[in-house]
Protein backbone atom coordinates (compact mmCIF):
# COMPACT_ATOMS: atom_id res chain seq x y z
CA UNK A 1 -11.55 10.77 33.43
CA UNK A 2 -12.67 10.15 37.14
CA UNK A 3 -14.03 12.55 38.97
CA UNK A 4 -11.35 12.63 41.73
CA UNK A 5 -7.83 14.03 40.49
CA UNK A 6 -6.31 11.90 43.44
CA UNK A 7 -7.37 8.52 41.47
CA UNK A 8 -5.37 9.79 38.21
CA UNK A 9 -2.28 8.52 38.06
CA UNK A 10 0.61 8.35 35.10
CA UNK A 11 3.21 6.23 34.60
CA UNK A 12 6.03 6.09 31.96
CA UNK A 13 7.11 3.01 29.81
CA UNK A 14 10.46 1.93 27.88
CA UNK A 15 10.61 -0.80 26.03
CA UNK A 16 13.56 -2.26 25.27
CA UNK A 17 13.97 -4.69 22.37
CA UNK A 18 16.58 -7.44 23.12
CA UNK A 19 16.56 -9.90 20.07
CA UNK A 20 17.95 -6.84 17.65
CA UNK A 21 18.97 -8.05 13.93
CA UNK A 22 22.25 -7.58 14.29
CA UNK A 23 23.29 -9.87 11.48
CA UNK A 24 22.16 -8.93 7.71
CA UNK A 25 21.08 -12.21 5.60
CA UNK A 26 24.75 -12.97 3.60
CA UNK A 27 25.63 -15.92 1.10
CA UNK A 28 26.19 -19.44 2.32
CA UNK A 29 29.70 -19.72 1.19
CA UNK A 30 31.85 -17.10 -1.47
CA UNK A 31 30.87 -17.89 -4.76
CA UNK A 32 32.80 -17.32 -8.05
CA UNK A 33 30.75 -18.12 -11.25
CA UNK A 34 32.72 -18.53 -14.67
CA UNK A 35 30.37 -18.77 -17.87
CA UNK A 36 32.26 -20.95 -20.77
CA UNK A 37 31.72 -19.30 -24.14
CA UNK A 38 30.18 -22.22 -25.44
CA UNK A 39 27.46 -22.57 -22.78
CA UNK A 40 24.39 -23.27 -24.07
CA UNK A 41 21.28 -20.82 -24.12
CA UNK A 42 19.16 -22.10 -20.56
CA UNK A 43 22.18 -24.19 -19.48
CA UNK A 44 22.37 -23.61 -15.36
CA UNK A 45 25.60 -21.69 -14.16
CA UNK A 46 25.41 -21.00 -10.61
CA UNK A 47 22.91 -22.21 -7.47
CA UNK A 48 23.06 -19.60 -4.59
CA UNK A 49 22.18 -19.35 -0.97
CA UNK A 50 21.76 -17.56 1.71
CA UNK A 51 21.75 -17.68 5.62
CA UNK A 52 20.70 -15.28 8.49
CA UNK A 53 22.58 -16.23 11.37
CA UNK A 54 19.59 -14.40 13.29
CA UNK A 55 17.16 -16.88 11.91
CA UNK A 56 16.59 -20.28 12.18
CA UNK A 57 17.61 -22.19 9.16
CA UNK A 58 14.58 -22.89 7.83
CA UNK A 59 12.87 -20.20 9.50
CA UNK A 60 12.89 -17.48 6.35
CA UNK A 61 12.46 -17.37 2.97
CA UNK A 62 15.13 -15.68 0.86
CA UNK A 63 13.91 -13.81 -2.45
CA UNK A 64 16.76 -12.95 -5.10
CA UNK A 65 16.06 -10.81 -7.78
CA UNK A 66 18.51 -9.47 -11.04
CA UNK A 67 19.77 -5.78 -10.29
CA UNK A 68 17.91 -3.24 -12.46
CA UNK A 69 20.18 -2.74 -14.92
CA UNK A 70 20.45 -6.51 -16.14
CA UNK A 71 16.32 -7.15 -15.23
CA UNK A 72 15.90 -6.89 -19.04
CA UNK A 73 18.91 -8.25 -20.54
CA UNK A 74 17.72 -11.83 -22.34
CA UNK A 75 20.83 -12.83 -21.50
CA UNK A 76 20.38 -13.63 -17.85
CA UNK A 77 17.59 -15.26 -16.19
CA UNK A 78 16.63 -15.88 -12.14
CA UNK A 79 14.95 -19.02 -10.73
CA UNK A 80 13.87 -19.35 -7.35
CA UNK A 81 14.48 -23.21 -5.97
CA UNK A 82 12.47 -22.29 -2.79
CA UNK A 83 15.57 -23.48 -1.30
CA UNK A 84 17.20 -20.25 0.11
């Protein structure tokens, strides 16, 4: 600190953040999957995507991930395309 009080001075600051995420990540489009009973063991069922309408479209990468319940279950499986 300065010796001189009169040279001490204080000031407050609010910041105010403008660009606020107002707009979770959501799917692309509604999507309805229907698995055949004859589908074969790796055979692809559904693709996915997302969008942020905060984000440029390219601008973030979406990771998807199988609830906790069905993370074990052999039955399912979860590939990322690196497309969103």
């Amino acid at each position: 600190l300065p010796d001189n009080p009169s040279q001490v001075g204080s000031v407050s600051v609010t910041v105010k953040v403008l660009d606020v995420n107002d707009n979770a990540p959501e799917f692309a489009r509604f999507y309805e999957a229907f698995v055949c009973e004859n589908a074969k063991a790796g055979q692809l069922i559904q693709t996915v995507s997302a969008i942020d309408r905060d984000d440029p479209q390219e601008g973030q990468h979406f990771y998807y991930s199988l609830a906790p319940e069905a993370a074990n279950n052999p039955n399912f499986t979860l590939r990322d395309n690196q497309g969103n």
